[in-house]
N, C-alpha and C. Protein backbone atom coordinates (compact mmCIF):
# COMPACT_ATOMS: atom_id res chain seq x y z
N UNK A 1 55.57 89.44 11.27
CA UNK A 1 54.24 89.73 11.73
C UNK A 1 54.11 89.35 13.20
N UNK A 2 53.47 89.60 13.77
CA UNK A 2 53.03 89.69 15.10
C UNK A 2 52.51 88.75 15.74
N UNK A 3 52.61 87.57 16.94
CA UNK A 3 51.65 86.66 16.94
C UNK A 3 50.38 86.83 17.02
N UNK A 4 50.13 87.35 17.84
CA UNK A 4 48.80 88.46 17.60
C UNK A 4 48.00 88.06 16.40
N UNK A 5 48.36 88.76 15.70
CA UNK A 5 48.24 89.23 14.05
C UNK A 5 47.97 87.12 13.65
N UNK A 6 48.49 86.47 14.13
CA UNK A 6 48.79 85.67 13.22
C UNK A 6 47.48 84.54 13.87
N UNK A 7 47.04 84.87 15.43
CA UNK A 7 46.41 83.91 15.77
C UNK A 7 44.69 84.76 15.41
N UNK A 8 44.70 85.79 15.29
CA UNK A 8 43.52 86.60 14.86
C UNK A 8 43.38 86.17 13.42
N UNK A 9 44.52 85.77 12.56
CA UNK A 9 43.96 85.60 10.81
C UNK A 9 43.43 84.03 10.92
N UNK A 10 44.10 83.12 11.82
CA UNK A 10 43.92 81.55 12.25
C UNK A 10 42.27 81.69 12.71
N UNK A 11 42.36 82.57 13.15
CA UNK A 11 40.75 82.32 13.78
C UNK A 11 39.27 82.99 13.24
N UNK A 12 39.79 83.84 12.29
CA UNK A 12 39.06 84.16 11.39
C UNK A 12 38.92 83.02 9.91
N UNK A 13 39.70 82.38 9.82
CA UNK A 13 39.71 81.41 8.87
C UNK A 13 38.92 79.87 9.62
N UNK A 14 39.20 79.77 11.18
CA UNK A 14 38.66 79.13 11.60
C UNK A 14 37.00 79.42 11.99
N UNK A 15 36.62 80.12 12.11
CA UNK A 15 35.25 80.96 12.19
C UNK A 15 34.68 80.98 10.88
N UNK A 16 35.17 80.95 9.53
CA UNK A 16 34.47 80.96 8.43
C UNK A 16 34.26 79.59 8.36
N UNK A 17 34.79 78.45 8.41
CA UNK A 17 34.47 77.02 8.57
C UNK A 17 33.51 76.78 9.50
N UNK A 18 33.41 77.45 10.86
CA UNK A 18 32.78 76.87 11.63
C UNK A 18 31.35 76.53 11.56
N UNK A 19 31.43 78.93 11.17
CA UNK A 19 29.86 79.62 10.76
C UNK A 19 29.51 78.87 9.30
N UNK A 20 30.29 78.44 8.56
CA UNK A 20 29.22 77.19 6.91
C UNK A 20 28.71 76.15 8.20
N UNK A 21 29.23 75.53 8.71
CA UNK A 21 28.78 74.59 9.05
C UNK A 21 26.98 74.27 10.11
N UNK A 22 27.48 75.60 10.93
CA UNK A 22 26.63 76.41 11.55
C UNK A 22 25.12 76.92 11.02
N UNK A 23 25.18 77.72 10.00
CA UNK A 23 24.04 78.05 9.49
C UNK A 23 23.11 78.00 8.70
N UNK A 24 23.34 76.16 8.64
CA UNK A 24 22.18 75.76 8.43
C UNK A 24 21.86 75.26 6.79
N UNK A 25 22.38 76.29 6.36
CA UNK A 25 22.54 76.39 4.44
C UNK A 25 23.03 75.17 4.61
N UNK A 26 22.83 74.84 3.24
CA UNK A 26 23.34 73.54 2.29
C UNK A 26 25.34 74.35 1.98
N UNK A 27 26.61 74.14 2.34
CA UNK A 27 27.36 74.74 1.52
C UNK A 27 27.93 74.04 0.38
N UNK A 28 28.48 74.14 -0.44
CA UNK A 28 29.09 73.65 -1.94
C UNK A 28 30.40 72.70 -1.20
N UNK A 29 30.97 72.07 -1.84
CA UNK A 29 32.16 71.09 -2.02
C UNK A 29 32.46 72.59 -1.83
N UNK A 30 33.33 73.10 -2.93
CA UNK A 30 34.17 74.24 -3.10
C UNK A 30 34.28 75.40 -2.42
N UNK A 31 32.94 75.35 -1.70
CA UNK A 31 32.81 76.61 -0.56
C UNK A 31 33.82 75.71 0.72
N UNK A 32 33.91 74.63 1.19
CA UNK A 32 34.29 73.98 2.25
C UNK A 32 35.75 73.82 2.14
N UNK A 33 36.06 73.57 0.80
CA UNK A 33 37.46 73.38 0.01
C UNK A 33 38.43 74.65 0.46
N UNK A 34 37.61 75.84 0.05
CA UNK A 34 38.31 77.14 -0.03
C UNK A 34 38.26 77.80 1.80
N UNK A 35 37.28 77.44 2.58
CA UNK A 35 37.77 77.42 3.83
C UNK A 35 38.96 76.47 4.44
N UNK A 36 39.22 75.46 4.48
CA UNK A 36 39.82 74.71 4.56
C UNK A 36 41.50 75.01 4.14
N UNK A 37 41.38 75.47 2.63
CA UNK A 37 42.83 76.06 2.30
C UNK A 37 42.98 77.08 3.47
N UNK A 38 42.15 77.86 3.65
CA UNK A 38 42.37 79.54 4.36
C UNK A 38 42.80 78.49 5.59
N UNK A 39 42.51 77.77 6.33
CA UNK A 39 43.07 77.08 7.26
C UNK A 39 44.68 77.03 7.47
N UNK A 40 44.62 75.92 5.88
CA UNK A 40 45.84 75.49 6.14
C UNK A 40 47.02 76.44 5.97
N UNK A 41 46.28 77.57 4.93
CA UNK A 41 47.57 78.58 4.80
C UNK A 41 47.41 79.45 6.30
N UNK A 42 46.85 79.69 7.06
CA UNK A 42 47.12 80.38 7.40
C UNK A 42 48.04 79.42 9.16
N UNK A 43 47.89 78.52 9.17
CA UNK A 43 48.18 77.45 9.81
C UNK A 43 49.62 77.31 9.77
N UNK A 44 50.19 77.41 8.12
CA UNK A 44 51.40 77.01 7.67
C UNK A 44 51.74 78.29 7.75
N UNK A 45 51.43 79.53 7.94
CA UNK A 45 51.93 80.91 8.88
C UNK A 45 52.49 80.67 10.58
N UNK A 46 51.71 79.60 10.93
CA UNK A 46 52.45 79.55 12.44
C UNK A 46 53.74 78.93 12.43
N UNK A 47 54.48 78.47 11.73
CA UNK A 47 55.57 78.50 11.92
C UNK A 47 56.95 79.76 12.57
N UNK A 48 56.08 80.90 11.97
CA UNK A 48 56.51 82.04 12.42
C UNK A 48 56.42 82.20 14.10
N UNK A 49 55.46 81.76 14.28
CA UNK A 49 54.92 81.43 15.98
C UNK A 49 56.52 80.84 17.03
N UNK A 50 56.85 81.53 17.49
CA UNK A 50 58.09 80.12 18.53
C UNK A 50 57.42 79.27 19.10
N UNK A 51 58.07 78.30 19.14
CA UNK A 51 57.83 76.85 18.93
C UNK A 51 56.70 77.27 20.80
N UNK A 52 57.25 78.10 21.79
CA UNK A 52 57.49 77.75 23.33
C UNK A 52 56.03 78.45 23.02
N UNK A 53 55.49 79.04 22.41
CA UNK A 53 54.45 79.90 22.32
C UNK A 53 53.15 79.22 21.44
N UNK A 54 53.79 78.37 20.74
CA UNK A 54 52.60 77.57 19.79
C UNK A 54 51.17 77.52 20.03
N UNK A 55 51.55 76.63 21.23
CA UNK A 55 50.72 75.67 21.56
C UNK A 55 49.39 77.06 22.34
N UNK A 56 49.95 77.91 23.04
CA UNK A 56 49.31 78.90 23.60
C UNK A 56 48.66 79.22 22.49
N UNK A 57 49.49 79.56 21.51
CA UNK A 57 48.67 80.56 20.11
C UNK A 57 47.61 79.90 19.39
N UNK A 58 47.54 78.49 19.42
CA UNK A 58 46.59 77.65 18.79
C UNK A 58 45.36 77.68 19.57
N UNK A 59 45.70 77.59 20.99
CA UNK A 59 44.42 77.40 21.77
C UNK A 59 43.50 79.14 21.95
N UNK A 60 44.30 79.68 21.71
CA UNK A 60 43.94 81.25 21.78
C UNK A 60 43.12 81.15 20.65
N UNK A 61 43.68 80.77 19.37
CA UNK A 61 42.80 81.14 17.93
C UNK A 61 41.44 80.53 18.09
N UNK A 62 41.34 78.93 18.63
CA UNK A 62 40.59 78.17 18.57
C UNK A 62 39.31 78.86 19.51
N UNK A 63 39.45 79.43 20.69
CA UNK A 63 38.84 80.24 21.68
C UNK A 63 38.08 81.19 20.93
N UNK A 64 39.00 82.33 20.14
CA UNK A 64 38.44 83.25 19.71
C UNK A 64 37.57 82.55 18.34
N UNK A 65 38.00 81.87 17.36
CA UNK A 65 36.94 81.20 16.56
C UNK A 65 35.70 80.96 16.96
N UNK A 66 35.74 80.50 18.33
CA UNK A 66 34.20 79.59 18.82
C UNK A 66 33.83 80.79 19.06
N UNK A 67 33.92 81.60 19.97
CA UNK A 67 33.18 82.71 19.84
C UNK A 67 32.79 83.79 18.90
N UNK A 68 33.06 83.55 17.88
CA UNK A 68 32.78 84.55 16.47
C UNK A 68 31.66 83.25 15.87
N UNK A 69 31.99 82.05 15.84
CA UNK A 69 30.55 80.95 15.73
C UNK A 69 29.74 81.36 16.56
N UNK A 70 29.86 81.32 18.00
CA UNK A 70 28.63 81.50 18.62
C UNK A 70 27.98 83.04 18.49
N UNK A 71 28.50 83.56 18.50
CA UNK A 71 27.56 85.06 18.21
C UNK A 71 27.13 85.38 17.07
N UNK A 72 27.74 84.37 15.79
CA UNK A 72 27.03 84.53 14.52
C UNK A 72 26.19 83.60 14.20
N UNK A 73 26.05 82.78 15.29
CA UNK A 73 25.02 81.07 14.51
C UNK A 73 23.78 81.81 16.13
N UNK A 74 24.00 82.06 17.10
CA UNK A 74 23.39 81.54 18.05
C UNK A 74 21.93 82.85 18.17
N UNK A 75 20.88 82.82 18.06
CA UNK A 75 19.79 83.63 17.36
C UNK A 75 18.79 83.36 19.15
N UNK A 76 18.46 84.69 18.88
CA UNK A 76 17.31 83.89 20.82
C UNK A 76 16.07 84.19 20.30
N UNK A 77 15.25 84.36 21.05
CA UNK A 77 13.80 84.71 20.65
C UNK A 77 13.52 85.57 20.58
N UNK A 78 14.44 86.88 21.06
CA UNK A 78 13.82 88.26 20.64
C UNK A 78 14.45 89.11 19.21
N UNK A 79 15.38 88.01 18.74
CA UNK A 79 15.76 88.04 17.45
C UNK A 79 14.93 87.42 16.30
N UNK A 80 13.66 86.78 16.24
CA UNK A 80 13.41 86.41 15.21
C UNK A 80 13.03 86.89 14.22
């Protein structure tokens, strides 16, 4: 697979954690549980990553996560 591919599934798994935390709802034990796995599996996919590239690919996912939080939590006033 592609790194690409691999830091886009990292950050979509990181963005579903972010946005529970984000919006406000009450979430379940088990809702937090099952983000959390999606983490780690998809985490324990970067191994596929070269090692010289890692560290780039982590900070890339983490980037694109916050911004899929902020455009899904962040509401202005002509949205209400």
């Amino acid at each position: 697979m592609a790194i690409r591919d691999e830091v886009n599934q990292l950050a979509d798994e990181l963005a579903k954690l972010g946005t529970s935390f984000a919006d406000g709802d009450k979430e379940t034990a088990a809702e937090y549980i099952n983000n959390i796995f999606g983490i780690i599996k998809e985490g324990a996919d970067f191994v596929s990553v070269p090692q010289a590239e890692r560290f780039k690919a982590i900070m890339h996912a983490f980037a694109l996560a916050g911004a899929k939080v902020a455009d899904a939590s962040i509401k202005y006033s002509d949205e209400a």
